[in-house]
C-alpha atoms as a PDB file:
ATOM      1  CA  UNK A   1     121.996   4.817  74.496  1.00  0.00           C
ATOM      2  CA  UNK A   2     121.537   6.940  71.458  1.00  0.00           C
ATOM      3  CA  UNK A   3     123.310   9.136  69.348  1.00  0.00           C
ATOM      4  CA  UNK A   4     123.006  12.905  67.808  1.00  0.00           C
ATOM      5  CA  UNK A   5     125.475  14.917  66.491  1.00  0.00           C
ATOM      6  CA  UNK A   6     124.795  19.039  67.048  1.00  0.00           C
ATOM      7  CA  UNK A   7     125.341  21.864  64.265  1.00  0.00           C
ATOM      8  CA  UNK A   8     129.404  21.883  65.116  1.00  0.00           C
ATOM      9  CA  UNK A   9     128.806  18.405  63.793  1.00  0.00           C
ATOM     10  CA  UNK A  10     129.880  17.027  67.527  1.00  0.00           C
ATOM     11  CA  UNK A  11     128.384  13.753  68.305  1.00  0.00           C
ATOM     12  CA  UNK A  12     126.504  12.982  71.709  1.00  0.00           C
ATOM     13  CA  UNK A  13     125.771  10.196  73.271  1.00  0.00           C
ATOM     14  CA  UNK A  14     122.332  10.207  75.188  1.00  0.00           C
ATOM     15  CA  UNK A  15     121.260   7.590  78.316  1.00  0.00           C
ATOM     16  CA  UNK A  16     118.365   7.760  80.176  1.00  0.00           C
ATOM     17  CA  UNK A  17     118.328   5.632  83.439  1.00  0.00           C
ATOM     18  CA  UNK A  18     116.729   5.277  86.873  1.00  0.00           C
ATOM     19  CA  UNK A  19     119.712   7.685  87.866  1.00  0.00           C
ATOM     20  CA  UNK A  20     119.461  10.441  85.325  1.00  0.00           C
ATOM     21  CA  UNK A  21     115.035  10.773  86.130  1.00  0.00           C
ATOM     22  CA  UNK A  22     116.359  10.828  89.544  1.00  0.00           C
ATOM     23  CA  UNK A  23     118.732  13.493  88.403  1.00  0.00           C
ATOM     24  CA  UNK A  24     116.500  15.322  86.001  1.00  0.00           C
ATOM     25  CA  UNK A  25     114.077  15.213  89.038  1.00  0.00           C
ATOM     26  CA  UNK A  26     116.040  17.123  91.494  1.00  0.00           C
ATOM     27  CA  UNK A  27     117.622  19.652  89.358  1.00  0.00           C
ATOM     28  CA  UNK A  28     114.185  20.588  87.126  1.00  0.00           C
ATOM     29  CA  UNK A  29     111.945  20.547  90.075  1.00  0.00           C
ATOM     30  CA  UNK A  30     114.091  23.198  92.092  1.00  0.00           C
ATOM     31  CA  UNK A  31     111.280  25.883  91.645  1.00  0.00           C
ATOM     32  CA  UNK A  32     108.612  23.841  93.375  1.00  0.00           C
ATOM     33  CA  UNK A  33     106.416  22.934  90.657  1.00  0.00           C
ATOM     34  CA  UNK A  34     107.708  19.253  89.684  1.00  0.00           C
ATOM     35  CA  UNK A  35     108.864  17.854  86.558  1.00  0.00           C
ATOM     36  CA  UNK A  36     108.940  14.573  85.994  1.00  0.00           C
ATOM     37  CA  UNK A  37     111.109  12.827  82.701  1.00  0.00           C
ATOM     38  CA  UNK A  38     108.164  10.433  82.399  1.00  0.00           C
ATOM     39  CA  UNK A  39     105.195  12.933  82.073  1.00  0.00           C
ATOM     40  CA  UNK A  40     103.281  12.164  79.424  1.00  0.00           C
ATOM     41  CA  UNK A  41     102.889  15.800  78.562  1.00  0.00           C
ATOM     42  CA  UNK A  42     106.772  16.430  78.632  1.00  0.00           C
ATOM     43  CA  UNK A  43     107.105  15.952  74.785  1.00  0.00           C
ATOM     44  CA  UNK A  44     105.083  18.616  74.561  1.00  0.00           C
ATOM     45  CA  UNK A  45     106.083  20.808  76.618  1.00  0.00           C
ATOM     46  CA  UNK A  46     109.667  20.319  75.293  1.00  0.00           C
ATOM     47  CA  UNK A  47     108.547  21.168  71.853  1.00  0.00           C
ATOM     48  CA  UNK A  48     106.977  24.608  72.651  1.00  0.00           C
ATOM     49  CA  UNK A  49     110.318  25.385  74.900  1.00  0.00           C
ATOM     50  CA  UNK A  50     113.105  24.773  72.584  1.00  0.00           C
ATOM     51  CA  UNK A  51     115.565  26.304  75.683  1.00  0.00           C
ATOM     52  CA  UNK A  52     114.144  23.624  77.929  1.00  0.00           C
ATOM     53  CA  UNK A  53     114.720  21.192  76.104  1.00  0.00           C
ATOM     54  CA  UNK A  54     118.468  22.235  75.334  1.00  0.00           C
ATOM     55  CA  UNK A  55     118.814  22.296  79.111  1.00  0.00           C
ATOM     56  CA  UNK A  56     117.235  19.004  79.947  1.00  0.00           C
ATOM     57  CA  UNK A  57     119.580  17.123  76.908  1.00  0.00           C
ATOM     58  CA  UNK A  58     122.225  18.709  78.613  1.00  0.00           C
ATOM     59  CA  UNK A  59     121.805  16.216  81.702  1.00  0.00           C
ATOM     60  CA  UNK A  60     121.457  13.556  79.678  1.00  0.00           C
ATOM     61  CA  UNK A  61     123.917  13.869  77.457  1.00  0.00           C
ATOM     62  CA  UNK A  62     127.850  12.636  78.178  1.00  0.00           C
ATOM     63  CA  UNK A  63     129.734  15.096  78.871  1.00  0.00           C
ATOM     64  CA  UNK A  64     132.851  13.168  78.744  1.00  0.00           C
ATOM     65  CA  UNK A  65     133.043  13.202  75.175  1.00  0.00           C
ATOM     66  CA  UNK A  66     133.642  17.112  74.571  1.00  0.00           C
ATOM     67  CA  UNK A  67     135.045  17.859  78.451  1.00  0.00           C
ATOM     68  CA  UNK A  68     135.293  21.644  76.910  1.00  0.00           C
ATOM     69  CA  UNK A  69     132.144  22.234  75.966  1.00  0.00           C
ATOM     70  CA  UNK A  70     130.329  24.570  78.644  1.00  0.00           C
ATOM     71  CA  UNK A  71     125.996  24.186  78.723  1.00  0.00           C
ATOM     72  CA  UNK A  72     126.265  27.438  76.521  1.00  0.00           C
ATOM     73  CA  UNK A  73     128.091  25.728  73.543  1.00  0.00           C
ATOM     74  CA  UNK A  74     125.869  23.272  73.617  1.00  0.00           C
ATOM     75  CA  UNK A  75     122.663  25.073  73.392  1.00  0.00           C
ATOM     76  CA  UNK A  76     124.374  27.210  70.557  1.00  0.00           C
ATOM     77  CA  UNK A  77     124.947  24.066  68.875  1.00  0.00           C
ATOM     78  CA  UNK A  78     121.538  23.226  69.088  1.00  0.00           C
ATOM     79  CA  UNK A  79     119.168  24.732  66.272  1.00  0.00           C
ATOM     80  CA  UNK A  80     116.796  23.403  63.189  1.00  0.00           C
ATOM     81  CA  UNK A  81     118.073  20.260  62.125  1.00  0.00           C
ATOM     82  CA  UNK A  82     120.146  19.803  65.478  1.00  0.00           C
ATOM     83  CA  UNK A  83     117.170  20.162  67.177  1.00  0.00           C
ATOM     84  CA  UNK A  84     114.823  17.491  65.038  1.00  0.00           C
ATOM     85  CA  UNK A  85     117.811  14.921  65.943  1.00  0.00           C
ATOM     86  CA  UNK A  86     118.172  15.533  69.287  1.00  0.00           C
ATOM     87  CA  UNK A  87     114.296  15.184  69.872  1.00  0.00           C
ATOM     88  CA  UNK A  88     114.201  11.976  68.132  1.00  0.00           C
ATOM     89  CA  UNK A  89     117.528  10.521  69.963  1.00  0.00           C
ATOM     90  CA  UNK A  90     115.712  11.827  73.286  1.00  0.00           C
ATOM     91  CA  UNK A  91     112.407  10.067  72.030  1.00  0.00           C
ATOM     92  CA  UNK A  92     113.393   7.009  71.113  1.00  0.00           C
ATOM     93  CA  UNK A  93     115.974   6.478  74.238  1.00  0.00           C
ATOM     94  CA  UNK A  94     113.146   7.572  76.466  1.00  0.00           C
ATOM     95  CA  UNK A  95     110.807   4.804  74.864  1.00  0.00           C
ATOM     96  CA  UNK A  96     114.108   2.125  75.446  1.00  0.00           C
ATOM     97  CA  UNK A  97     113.841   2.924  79.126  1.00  0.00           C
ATOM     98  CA  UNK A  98     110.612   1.185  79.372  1.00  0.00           C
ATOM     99  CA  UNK A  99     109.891  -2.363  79.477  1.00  0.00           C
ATOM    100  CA  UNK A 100     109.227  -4.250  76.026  1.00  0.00           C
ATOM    101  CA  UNK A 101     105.488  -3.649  76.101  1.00  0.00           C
ATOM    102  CA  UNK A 102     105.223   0.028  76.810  1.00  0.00           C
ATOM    103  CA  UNK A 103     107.941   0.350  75.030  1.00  0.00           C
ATOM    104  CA  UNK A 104     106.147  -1.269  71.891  1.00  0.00           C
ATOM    105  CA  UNK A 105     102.658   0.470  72.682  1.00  0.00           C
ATOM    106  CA  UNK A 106     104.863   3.916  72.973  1.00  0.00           C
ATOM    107  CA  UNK A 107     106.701   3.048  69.939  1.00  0.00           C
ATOM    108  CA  UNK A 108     103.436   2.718  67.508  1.00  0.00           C
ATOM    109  CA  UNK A 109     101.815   5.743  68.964  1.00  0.00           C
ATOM    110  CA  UNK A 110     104.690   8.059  68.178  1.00  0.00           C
ATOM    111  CA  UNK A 111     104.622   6.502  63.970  1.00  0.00           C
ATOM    112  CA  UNK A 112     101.194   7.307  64.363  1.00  0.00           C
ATOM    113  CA  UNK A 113     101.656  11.069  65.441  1.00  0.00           C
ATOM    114  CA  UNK A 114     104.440  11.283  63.123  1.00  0.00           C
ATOM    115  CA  UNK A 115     103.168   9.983  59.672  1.00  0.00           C
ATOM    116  CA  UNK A 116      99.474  11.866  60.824  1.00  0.00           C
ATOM    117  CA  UNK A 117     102.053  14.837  61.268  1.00  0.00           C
ATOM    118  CA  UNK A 118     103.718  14.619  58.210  1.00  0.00           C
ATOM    119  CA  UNK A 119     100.179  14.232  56.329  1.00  0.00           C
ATOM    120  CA  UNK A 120      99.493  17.515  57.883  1.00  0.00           C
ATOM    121  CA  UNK A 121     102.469  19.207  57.156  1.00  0.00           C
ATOM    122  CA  UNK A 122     101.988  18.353  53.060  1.00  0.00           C
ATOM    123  CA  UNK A 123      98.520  19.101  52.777  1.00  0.00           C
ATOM    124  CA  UNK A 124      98.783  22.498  54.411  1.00  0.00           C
ATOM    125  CA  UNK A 125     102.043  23.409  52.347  1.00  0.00           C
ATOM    126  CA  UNK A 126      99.960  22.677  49.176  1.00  0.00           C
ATOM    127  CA  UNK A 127      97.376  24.264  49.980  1.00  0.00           C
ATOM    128  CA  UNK A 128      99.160  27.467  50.854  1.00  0.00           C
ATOM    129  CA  UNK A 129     100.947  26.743  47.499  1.00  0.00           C
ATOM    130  CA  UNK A 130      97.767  26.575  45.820  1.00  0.00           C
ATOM    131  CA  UNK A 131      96.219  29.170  47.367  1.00  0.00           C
ATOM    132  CA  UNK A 132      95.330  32.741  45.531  1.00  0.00           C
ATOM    133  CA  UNK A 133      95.081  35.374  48.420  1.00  0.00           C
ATOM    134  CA  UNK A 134      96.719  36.244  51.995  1.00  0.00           C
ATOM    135  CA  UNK A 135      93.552  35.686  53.611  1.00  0.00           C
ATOM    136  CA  UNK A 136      93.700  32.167  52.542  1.00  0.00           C
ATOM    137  CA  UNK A 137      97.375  31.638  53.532  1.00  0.00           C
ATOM    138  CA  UNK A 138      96.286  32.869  57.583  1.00  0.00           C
ATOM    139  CA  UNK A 139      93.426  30.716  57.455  1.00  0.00           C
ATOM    140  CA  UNK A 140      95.554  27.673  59.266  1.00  0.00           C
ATOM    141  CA  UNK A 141      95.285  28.921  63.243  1.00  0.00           C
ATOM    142  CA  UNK A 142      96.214  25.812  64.530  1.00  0.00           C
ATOM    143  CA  UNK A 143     100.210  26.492  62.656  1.00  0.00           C
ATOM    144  CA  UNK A 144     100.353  29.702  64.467  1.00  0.00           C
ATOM    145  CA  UNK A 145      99.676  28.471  68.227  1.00  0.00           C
END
């Protein structure tokens, strides 16, 4: 189980089990094309659809702590910084449903994306800083897929 806590500074607890893929299964798969919680692809796809991803943390999230809250609180809850912790609670519960060894494997992958990410991130922000025309600042396609 891990924690996040959303912009009104609410905390959630997150679980992913055999019950909630089963869950996450039925209810995301309604329309006929499947989705399944363990798709390799998923982070992805989760990344690019913000609203998605707001509606799949919904099911995984306890509910039982903030009885109130409707699924439309919660997504409003859910923006920026919200979002970032969220996405790494879901990541990192998602790698503790595996066993040790994928888990591991899954574990040094994701460091890898991230710190390669992060390397990005900082070169491209100083070279935009150190740039001396527009032209130069649109040059970097791959930020505005």
């Amino acid at each position: 189980m891990r924690l996040f806590h959303d912009d009104a500074d609410r905390q959630w607890r997150l679980s992913i089990n055999v019950a909630t893929v089963k869950r996450v299964r039925r209810i995301f798969s309604e329309g006929g094309e499947p989705f399944d919680l363990l798709d390799a692809d998923l982070p992805i796809k989760l990344a690019n659809d913000p609203a998605l991803f707001a509606d799949l943390l919904w099911e995984l999230v306890d509910k039982s702590q903030h009885p109130g809250v409707t699924p439309e609180q919660f997504g409003e809850a859910l923006g920026g910084d919200a979002i970032e912790r969220a996405s790494d609670a879901f990541v990192e519960e998602l790698f503790d449903f595996f066993p040790k060894g994928r888990r591991d494997l899954n574990r040094a992958i994701y460091r890898k994306i991230k710190k390669t990410q992060a390397a990005l991130i900082e070169k491209t922000v100083k070279d935009i800083e150190n740039s001396t025309s527009l032209e130069d600042v649109t040059n970097y396609p791959e930020l505005l897929e």
